[in-house]
PDB file of N, CA and C in Angstrom:
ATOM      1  N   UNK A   1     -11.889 -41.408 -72.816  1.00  0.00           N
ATOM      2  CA  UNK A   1     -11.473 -42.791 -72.852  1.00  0.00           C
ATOM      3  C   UNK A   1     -12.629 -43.674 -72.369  1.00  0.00           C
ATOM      4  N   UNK A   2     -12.769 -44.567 -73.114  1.00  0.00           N
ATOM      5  CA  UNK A   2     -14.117 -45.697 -72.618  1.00  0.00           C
ATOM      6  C   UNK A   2     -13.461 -47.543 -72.595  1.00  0.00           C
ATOM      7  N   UNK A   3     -13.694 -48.073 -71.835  1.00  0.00           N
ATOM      8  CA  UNK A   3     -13.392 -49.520 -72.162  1.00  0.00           C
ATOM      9  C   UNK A   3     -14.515 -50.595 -71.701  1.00  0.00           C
ATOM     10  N   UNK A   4     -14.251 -51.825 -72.508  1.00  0.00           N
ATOM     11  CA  UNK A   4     -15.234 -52.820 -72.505  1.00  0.00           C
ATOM     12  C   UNK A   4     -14.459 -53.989 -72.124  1.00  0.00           C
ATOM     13  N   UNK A   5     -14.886 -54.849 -71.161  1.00  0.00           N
ATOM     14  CA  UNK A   5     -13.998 -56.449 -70.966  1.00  0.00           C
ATOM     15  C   UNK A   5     -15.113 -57.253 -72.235  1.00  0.00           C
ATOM     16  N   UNK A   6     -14.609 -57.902 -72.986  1.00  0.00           N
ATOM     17  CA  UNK A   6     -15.032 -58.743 -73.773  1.00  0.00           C
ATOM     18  C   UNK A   6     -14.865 -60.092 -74.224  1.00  0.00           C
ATOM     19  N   UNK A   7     -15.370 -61.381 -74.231  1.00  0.00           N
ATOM     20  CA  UNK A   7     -14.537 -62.400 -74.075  1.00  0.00           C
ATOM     21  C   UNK A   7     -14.530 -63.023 -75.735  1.00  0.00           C
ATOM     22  N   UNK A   8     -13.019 -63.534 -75.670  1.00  0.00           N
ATOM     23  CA  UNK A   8     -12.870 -63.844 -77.576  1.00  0.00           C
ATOM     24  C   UNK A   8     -13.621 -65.596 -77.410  1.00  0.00           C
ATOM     25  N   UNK A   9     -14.490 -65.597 -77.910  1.00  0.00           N
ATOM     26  CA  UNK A   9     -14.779 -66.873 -78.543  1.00  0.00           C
ATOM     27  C   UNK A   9     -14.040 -68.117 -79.618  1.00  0.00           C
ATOM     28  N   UNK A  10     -13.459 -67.223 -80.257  1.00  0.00           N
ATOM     29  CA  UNK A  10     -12.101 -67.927 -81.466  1.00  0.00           C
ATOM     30  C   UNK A  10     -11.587 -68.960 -81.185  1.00  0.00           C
ATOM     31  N   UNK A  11     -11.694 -70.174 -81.483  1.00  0.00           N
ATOM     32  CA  UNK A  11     -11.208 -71.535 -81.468  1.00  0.00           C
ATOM     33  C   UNK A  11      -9.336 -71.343 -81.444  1.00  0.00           C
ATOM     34  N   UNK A  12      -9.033 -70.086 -81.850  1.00  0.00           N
ATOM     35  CA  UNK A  12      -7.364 -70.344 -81.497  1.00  0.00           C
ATOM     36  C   UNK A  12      -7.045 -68.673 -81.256  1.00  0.00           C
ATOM     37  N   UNK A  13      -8.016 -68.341 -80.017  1.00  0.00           N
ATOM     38  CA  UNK A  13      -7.829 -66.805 -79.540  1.00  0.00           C
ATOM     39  C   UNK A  13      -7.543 -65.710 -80.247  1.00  0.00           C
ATOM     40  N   UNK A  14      -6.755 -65.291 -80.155  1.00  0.00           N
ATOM     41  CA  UNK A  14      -6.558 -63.469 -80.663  1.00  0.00           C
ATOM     42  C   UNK A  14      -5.296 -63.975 -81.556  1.00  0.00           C
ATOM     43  N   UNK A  15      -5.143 -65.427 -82.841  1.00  0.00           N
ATOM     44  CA  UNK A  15      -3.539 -65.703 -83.136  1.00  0.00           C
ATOM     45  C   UNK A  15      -4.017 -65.147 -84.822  1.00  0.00           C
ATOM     46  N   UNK A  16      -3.176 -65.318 -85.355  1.00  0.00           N
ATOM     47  CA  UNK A  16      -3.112 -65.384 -86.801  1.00  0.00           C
ATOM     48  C   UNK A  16      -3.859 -64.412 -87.754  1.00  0.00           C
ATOM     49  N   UNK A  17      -4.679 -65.437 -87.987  1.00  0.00           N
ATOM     50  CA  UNK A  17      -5.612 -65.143 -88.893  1.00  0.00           C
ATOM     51  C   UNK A  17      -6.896 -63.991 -88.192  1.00  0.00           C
ATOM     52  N   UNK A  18      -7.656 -64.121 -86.670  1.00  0.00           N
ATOM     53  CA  UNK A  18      -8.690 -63.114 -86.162  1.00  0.00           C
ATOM     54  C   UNK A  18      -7.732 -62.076 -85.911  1.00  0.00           C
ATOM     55  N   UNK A  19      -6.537 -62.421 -85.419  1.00  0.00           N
ATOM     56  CA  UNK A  19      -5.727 -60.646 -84.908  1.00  0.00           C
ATOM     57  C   UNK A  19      -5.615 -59.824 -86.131  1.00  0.00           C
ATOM     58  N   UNK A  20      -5.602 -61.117 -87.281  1.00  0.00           N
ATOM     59  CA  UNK A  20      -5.526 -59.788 -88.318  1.00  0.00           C
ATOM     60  C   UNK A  20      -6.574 -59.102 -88.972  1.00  0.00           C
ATOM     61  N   UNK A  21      -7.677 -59.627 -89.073  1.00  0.00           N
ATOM     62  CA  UNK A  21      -8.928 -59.405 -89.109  1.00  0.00           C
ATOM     63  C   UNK A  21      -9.167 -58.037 -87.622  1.00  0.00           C
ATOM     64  N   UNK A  22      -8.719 -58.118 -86.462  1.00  0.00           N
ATOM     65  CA  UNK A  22      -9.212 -57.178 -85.801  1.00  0.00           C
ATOM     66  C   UNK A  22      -7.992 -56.093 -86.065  1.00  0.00           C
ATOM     67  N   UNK A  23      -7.008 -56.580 -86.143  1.00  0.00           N
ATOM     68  CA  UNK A  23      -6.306 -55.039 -86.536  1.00  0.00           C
ATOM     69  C   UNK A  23      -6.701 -54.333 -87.855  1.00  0.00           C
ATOM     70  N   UNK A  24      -6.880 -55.095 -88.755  1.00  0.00           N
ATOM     71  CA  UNK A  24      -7.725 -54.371 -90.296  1.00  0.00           C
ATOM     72  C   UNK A  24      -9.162 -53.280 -89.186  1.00  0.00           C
ATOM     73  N   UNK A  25      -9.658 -54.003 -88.423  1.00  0.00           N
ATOM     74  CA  UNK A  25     -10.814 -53.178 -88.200  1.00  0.00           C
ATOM     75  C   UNK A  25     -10.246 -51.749 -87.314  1.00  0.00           C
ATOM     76  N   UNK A  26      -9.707 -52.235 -86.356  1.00  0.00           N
ATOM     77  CA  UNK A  26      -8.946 -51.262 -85.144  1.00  0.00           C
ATOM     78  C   UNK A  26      -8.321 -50.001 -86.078  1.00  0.00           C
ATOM     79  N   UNK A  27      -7.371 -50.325 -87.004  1.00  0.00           N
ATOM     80  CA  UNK A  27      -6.947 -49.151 -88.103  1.00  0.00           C
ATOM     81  C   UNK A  27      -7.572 -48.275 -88.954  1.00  0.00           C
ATOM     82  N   UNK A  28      -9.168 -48.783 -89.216  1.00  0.00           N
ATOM     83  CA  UNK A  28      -9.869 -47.428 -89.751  1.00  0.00           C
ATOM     84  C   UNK A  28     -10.540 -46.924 -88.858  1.00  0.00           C
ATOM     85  N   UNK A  29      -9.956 -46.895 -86.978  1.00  0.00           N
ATOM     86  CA  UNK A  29     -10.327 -44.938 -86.567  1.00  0.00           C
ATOM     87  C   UNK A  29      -9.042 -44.809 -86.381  1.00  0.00           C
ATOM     88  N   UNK A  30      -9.981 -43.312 -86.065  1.00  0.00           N
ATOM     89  CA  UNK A  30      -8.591 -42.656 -85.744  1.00  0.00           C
ATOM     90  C   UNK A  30      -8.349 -42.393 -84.120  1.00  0.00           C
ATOM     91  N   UNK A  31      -9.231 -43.281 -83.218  1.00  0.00           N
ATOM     92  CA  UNK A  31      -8.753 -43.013 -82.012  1.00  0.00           C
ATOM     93  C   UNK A  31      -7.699 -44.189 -81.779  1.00  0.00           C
ATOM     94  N   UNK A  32      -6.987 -44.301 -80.307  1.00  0.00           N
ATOM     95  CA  UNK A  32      -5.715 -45.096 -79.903  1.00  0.00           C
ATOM     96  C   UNK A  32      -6.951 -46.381 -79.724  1.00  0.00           C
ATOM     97  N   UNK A  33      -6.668 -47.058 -79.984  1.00  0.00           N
ATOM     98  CA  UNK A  33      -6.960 -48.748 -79.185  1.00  0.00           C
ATOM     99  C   UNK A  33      -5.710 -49.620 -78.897  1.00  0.00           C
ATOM    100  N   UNK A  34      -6.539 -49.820 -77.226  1.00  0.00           N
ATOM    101  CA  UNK A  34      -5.338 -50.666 -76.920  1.00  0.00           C
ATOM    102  C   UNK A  34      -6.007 -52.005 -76.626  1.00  0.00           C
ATOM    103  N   UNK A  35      -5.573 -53.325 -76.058  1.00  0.00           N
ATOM    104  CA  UNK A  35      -6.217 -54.763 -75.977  1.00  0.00           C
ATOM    105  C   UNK A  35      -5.118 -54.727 -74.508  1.00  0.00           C
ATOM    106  N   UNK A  36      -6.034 -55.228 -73.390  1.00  0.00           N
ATOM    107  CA  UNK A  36      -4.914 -55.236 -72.443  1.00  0.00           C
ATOM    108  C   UNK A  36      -5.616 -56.686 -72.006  1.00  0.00           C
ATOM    109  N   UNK A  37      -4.455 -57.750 -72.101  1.00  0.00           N
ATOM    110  CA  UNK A  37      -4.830 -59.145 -71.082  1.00  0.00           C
ATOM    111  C   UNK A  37      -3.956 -59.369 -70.424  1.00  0.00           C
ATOM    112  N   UNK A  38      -3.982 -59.981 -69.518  1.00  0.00           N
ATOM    113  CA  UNK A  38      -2.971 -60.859 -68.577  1.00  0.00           C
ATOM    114  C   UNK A  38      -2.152 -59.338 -67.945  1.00  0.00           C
ATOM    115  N   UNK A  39      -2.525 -58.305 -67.631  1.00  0.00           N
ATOM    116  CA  UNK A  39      -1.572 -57.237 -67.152  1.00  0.00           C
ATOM    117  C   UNK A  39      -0.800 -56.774 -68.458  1.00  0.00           C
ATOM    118  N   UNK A  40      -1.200 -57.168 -69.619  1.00  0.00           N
ATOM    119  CA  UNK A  40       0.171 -56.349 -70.662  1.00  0.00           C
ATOM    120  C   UNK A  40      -1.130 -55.854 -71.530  1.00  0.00           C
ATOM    121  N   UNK A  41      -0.548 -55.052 -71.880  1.00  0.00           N
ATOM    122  CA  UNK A  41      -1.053 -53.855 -72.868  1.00  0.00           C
ATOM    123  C   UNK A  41      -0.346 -53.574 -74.305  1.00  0.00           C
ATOM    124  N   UNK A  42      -1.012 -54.244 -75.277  1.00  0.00           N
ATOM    125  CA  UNK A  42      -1.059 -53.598 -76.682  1.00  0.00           C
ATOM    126  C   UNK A  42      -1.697 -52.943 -77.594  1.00  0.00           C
ATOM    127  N   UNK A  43      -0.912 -51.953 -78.689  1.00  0.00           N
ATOM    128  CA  UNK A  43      -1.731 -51.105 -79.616  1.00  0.00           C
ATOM    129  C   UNK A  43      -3.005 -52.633 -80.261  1.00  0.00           C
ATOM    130  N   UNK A  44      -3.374 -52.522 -80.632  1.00  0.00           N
ATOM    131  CA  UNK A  44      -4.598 -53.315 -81.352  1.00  0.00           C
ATOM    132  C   UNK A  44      -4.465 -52.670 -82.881  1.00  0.00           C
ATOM    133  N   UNK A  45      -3.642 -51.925 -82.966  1.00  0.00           N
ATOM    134  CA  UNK A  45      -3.320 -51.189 -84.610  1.00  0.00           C
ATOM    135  C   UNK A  45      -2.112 -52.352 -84.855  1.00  0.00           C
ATOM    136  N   UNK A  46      -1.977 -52.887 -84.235  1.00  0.00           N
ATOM    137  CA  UNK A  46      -0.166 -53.599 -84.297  1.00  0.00           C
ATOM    138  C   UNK A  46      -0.507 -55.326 -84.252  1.00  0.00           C
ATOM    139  N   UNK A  47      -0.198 -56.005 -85.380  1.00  0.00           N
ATOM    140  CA  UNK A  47      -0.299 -57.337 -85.796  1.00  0.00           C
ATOM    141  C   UNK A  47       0.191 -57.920 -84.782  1.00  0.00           C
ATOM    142  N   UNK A  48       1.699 -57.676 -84.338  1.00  0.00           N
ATOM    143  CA  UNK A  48       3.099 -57.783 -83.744  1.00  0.00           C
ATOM    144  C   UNK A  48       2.624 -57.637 -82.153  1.00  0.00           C
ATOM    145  N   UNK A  49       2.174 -56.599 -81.707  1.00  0.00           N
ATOM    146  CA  UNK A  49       1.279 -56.160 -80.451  1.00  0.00           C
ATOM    147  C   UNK A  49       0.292 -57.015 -79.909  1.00  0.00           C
ATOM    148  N   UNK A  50      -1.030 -57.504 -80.946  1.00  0.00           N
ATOM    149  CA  UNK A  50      -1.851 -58.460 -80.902  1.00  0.00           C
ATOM    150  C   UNK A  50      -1.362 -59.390 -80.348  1.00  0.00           C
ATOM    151  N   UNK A  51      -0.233 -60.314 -81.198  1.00  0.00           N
ATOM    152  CA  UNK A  51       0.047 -61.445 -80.917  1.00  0.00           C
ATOM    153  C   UNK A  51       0.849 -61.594 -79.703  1.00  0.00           C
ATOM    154  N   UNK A  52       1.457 -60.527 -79.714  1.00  0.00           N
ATOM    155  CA  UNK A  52       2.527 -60.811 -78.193  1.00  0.00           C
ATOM    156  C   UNK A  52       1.590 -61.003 -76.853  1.00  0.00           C
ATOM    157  N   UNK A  53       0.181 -60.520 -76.793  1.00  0.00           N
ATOM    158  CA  UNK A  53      -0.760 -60.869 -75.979  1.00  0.00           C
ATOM    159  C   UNK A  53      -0.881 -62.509 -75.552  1.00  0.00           C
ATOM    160  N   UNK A  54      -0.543 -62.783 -76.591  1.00  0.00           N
ATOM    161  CA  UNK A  54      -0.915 -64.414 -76.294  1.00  0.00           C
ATOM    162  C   UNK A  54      -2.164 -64.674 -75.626  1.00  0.00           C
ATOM    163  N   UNK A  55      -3.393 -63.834 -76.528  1.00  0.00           N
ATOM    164  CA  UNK A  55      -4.806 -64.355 -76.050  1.00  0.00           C
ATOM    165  C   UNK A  55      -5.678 -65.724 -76.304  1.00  0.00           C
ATOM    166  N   UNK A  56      -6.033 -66.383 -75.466  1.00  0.00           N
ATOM    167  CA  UNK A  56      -6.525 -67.809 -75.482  1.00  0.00           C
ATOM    168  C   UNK A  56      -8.067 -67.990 -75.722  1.00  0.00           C
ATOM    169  N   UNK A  57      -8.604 -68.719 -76.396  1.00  0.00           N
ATOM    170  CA  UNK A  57     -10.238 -68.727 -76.566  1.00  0.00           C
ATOM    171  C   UNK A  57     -10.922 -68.947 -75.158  1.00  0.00           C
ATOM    172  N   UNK A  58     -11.839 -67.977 -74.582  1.00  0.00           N
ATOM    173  CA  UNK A  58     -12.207 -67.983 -73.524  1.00  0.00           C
ATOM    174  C   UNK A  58     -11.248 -66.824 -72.895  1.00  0.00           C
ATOM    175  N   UNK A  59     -10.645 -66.380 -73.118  1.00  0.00           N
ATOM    176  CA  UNK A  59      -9.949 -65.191 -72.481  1.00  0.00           C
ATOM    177  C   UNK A  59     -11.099 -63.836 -72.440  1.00  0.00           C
ATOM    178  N   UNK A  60     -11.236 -63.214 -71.553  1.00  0.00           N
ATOM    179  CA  UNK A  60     -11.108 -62.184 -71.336  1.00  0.00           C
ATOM    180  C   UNK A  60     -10.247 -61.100 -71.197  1.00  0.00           C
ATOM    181  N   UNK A  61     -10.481 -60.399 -72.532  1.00  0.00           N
ATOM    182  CA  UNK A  61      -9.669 -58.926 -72.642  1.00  0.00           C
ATOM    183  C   UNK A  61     -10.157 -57.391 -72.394  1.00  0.00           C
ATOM    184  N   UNK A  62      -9.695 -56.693 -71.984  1.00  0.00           N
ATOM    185  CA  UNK A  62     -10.035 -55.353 -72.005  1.00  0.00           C
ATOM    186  C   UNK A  62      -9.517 -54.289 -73.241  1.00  0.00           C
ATOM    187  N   UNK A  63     -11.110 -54.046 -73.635  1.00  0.00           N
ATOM    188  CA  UNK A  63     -10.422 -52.799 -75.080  1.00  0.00           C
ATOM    189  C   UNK A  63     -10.843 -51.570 -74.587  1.00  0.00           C
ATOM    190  N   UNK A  64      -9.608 -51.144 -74.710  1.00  0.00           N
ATOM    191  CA  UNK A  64      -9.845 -49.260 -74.461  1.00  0.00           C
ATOM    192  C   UNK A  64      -9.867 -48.517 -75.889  1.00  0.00           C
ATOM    193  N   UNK A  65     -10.418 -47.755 -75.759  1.00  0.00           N
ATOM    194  CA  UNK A  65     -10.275 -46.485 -76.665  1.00  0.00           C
ATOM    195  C   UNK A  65     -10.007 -45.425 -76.306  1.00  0.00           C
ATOM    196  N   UNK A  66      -9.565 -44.240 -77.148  1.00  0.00           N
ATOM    197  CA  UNK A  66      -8.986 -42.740 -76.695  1.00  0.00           C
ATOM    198  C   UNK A  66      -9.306 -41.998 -77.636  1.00  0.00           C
ATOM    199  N   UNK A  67     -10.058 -41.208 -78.185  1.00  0.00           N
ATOM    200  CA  UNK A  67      -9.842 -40.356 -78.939  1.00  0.00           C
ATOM    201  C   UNK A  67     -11.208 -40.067 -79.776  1.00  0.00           C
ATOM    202  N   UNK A  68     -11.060 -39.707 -80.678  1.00  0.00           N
ATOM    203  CA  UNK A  68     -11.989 -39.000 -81.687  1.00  0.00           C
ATOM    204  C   UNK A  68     -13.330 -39.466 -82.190  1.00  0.00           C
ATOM    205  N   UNK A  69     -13.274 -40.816 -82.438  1.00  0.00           N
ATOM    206  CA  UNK A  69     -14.631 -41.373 -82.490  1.00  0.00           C
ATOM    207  C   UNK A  69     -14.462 -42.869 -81.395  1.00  0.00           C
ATOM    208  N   UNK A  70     -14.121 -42.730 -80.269  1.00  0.00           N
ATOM    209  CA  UNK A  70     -14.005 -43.757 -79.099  1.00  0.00           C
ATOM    210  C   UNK A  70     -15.186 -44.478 -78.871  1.00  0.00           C
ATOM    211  N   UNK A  71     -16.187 -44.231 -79.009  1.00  0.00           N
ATOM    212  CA  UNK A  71     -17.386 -44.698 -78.531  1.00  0.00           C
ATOM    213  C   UNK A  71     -17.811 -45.500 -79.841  1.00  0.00           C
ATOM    214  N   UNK A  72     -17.670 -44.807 -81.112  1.00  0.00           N
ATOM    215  CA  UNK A  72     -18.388 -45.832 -82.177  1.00  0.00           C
ATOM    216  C   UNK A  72     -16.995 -47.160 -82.457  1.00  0.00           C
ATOM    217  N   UNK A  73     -15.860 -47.248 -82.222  1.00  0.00           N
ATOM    218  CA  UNK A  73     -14.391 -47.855 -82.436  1.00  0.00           C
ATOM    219  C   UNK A  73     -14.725 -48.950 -80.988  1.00  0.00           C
ATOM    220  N   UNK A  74     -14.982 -48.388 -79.986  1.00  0.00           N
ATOM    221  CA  UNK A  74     -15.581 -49.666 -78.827  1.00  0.00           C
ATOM    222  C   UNK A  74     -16.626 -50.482 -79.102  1.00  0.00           C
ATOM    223  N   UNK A  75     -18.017 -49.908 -79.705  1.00  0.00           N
ATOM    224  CA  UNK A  75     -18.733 -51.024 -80.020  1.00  0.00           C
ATOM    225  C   UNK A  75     -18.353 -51.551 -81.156  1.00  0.00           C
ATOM    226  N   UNK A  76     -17.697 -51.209 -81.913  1.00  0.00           N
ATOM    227  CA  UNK A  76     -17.267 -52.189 -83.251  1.00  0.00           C
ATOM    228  C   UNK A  76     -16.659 -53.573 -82.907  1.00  0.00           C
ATOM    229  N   UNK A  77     -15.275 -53.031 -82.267  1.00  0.00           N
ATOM    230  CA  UNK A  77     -14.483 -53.888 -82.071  1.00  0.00           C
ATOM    231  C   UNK A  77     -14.851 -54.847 -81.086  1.00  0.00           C
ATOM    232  N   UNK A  78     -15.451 -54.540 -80.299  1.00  0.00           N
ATOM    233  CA  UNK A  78     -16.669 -55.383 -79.155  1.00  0.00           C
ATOM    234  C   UNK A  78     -16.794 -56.345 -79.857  1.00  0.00           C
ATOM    235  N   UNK A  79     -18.052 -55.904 -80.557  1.00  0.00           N
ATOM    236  CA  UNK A  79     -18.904 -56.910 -81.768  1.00  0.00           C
ATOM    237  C   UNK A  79     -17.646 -57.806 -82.408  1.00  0.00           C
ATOM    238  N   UNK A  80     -16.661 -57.027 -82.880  1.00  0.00           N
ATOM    239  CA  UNK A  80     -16.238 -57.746 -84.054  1.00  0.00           C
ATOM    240  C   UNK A  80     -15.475 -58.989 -83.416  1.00  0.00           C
ATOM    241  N   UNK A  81     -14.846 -59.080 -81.797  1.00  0.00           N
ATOM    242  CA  UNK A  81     -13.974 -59.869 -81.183  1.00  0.00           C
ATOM    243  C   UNK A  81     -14.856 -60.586 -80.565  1.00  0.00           C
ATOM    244  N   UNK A  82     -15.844 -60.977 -80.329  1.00  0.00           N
ATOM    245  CA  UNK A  82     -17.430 -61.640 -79.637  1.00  0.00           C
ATOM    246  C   UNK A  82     -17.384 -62.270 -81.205  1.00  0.00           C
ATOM    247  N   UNK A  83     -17.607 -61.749 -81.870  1.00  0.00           N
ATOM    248  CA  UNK A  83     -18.084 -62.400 -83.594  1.00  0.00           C
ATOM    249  C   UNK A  83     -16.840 -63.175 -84.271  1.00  0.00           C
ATOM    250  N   UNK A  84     -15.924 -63.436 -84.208  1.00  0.00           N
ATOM    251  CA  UNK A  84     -14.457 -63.888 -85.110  1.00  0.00           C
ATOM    252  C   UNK A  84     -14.725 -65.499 -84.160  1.00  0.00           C
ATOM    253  N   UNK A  85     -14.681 -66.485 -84.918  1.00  0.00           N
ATOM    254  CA  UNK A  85     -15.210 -67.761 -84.647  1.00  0.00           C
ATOM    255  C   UNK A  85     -14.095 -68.499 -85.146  1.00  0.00           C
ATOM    256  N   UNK A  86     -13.226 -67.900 -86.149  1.00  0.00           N
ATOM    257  CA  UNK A  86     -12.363 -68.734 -86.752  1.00  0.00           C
ATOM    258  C   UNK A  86     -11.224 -69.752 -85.615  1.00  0.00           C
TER     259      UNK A  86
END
């Protein structure tokens, strides 16, 4: 298991349109990712999960990984939640 705190830049946080963009990415591994803010913890495979986070631009989140390719699935999703501007 490896995790990264990363902060979302996104003019309207982790809602809509970037959560779905990061769950498209989070779903091609095959290890667990989770997004944990504010003390709650969701799959990051889960649209529904994402959003119940209620992440804010300027938030800091923590992404974990578990499993099979954990290490290349952390720097992706790193990058990709630092990079989503929308």
């Amino acid at each position: 298991m490896v995790n990264k705190e990363v902060v979302v830049v996104s003019e309207t946080g982790l809602h809509a349109r970037p959560a779905t963009l990061l769950v498209k990415k989070a779903s091609g591994f095959k290890c667990d990712v989770t997004l944990e803010y504010n003390g709650k913890k969701a799959n990051a495979k889960s649209l529904i999960g994402v959003l119940s986070l209620g992440v804010t631009k300027g938030a800091s989140v923590n992404v974990i990984t578990n499993g099979e390719d954990e290490v290349l699935a952390l720097e992706e999703l790193a990058t990709a939640i630092e990079s989503i501007t929308e």
